[in-house]
C-alpha atoms as a PDB file:
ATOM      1  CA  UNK A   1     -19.892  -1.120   1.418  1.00  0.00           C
ATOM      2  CA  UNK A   2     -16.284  -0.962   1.122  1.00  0.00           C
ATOM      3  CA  UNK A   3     -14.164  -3.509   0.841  1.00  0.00           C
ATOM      4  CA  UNK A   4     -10.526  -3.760   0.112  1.00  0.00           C
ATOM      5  CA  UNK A   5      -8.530  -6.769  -1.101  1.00  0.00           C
ATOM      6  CA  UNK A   6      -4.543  -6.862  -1.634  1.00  0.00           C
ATOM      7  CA  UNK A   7      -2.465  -9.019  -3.725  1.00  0.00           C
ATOM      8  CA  UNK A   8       1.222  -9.017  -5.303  1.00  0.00           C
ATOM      9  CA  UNK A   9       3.020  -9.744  -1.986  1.00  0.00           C
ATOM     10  CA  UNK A  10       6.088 -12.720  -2.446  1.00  0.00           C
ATOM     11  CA  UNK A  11       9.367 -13.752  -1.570  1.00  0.00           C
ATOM     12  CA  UNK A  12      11.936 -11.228  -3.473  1.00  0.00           C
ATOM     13  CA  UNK A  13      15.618 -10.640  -3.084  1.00  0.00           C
ATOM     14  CA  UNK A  14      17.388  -7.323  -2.538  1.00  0.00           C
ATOM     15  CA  UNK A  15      17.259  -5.316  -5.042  1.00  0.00           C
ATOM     16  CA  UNK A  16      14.450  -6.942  -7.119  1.00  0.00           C
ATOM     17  CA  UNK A  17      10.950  -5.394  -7.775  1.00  0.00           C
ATOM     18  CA  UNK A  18       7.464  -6.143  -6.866  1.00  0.00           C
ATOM     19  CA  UNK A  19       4.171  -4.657  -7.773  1.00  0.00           C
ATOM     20  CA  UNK A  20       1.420  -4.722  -5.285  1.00  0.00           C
ATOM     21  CA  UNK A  21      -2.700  -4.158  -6.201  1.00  0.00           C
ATOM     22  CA  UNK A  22      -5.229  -3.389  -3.748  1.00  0.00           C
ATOM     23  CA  UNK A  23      -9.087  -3.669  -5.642  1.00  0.00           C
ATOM     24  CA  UNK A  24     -10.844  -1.175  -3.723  1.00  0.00           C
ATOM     25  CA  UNK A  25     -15.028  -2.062  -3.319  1.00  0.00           C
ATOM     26  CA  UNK A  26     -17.169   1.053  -3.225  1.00  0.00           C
ATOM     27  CA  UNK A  27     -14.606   3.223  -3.584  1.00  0.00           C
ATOM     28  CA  UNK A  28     -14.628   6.125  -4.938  1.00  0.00           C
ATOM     29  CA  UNK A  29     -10.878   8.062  -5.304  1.00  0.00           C
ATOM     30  CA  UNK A  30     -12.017  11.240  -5.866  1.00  0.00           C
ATOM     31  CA  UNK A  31     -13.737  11.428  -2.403  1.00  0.00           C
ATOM     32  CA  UNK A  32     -11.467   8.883  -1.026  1.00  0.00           C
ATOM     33  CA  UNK A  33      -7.561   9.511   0.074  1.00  0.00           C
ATOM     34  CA  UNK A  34      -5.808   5.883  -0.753  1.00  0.00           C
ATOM     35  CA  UNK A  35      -2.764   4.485   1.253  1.00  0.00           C
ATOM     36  CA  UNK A  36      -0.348   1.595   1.780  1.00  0.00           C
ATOM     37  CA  UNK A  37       0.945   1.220   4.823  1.00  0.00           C
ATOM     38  CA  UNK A  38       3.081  -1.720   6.665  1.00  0.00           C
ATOM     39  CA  UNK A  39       3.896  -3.522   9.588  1.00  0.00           C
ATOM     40  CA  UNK A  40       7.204  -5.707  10.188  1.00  0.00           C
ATOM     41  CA  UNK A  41       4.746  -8.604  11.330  1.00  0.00           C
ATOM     42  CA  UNK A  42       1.622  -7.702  10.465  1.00  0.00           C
ATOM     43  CA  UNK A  43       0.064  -5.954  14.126  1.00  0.00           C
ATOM     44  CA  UNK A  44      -3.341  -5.440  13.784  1.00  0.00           C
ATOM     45  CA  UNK A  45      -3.117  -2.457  15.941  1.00  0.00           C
ATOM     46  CA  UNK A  46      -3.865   0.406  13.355  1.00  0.00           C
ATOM     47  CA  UNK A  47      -1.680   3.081  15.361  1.00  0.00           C
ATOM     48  CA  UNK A  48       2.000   0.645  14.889  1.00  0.00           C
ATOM     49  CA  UNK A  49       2.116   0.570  11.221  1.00  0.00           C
ATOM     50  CA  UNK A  50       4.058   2.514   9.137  1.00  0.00           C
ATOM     51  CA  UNK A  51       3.033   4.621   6.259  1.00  0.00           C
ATOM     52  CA  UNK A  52       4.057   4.195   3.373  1.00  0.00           C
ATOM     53  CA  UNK A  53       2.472   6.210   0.341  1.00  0.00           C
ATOM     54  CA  UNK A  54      -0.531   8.103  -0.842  1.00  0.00           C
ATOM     55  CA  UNK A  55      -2.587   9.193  -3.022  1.00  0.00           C
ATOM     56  CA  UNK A  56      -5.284  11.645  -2.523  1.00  0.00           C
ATOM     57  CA  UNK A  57      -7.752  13.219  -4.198  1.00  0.00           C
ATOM     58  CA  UNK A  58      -6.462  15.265  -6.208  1.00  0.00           C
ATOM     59  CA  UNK A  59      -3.826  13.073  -7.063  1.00  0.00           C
ATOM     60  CA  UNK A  60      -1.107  14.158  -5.569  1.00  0.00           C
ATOM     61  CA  UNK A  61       1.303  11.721  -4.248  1.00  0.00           C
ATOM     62  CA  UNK A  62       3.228  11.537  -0.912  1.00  0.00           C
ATOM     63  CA  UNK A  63       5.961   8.905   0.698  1.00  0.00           C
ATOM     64  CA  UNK A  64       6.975   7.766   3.644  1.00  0.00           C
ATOM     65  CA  UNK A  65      11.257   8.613   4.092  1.00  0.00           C
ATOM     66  CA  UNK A  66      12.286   5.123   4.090  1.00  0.00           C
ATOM     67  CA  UNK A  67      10.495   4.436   0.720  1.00  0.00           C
ATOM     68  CA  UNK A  68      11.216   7.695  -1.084  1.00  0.00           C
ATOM     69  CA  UNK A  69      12.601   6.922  -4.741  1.00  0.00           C
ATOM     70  CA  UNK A  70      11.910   4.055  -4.460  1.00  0.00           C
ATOM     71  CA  UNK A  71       8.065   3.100  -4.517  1.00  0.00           C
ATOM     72  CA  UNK A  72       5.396   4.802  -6.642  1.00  0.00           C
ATOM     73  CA  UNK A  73       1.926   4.630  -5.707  1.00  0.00           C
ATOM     74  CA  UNK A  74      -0.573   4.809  -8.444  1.00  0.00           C
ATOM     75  CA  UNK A  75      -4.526   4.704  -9.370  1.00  0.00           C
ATOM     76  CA  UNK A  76      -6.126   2.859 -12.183  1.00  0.00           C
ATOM     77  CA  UNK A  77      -9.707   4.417 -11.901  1.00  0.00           C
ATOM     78  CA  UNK A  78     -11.485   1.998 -14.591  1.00  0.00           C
ATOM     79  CA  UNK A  79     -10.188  -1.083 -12.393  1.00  0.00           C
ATOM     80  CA  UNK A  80     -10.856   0.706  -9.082  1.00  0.00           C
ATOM     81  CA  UNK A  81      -6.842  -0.333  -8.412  1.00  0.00           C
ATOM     82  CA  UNK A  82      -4.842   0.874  -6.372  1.00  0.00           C
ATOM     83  CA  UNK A  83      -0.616  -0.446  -7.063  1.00  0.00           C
ATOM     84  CA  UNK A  84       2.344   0.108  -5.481  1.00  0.00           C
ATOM     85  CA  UNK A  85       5.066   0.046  -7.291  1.00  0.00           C
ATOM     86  CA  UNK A  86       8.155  -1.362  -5.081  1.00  0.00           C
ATOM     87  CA  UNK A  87      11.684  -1.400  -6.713  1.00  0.00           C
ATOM     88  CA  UNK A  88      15.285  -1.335  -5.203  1.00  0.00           C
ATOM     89  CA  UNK A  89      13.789  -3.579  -2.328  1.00  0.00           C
ATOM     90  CA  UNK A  90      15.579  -4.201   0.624  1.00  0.00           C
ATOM     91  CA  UNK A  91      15.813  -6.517   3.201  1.00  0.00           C
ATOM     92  CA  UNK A  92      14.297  -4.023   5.525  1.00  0.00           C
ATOM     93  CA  UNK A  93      11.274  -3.662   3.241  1.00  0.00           C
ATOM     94  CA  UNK A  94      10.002  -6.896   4.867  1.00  0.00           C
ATOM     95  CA  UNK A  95       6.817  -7.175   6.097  1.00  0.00           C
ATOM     96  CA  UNK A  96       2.932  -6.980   5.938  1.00  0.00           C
ATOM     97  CA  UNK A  97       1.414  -4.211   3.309  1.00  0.00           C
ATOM     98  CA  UNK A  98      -2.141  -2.956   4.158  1.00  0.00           C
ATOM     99  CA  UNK A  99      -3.866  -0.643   1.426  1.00  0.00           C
ATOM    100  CA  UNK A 100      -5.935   1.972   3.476  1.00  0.00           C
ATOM    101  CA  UNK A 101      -8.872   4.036   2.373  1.00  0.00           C
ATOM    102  CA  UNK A 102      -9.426   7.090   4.385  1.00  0.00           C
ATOM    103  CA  UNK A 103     -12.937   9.246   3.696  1.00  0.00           C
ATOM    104  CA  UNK A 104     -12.476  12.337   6.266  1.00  0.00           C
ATOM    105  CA  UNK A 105     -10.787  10.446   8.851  1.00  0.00           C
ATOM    106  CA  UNK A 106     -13.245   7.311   8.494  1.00  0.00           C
ATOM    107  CA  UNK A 107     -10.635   4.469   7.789  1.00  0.00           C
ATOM    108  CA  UNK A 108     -10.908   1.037   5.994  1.00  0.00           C
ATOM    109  CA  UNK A 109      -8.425  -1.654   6.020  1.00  0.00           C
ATOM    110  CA  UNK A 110      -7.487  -4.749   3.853  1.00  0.00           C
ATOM    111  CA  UNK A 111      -6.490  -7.635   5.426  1.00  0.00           C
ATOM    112  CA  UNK A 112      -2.606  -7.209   4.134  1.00  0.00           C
ATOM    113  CA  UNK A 113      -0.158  -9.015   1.783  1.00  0.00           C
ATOM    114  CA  UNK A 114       2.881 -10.285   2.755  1.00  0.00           C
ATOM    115  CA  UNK A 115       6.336  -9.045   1.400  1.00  0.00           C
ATOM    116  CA  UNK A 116       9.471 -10.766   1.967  1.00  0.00           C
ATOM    117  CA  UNK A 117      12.991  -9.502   1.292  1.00  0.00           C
ATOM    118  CA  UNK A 118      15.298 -11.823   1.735  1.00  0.00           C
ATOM    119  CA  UNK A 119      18.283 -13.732  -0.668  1.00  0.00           C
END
């Protein structure tokens, strides 16, 4: 059964950092690709949230334009972690982060953590 939990989200200001975690249940990363994705105000509609970063697999990384530079999305297989790294944050940056786990196309969802950019 997997299960996903996030934490890390706060109130920052521009420019400050903040490191997310997503403990990922019965997860395994080397079958699983793992994501963060976000939504201005948290939709629960899967299709309106924006990507963020991944990892997959193999390890390699990707990111979404907006975030590029900026965030860094890591795995800590001996905690079953997944982090995003979030630096530079802006005011635009605001919103709720989901950490996705995606086995061929079969998605699972946290229930998100809430990031706020604002001075």
């Amino acid at each position: 059964q997997v299960q996903l939990v996030e934490s890390g989200g706060g109130l920052v200001q521009p420019g400050g950092s903040l490191r997310l975690s997503c403990v990922a249940s019965g997860v395994d990363f080397g079958v699983y690709h793992m994501a963060w994705y976000r939504h201005p105000s948290g939709d629960e509609r899967v299709e309106e949230r924006e990507f963020v970063a991944v990892s997959t697999t193999t390890g390699r990384t990707n990111y979404g334009n907006s975030v590029k530079g900026r965030f860094t999305i890591s795995t800590d297989n001996a905690k079953n972690t997944v982090y995003l790294q979030m630096n530079n944050l802006k005011p635009e940056d605001t919103g709720v982060y989901y950490c996705n786990a995606d086995l061929a196309g079969c998605d699972y969802w946290g229930q998100g953590t809430q990031v706020t950019v604002s001075s």
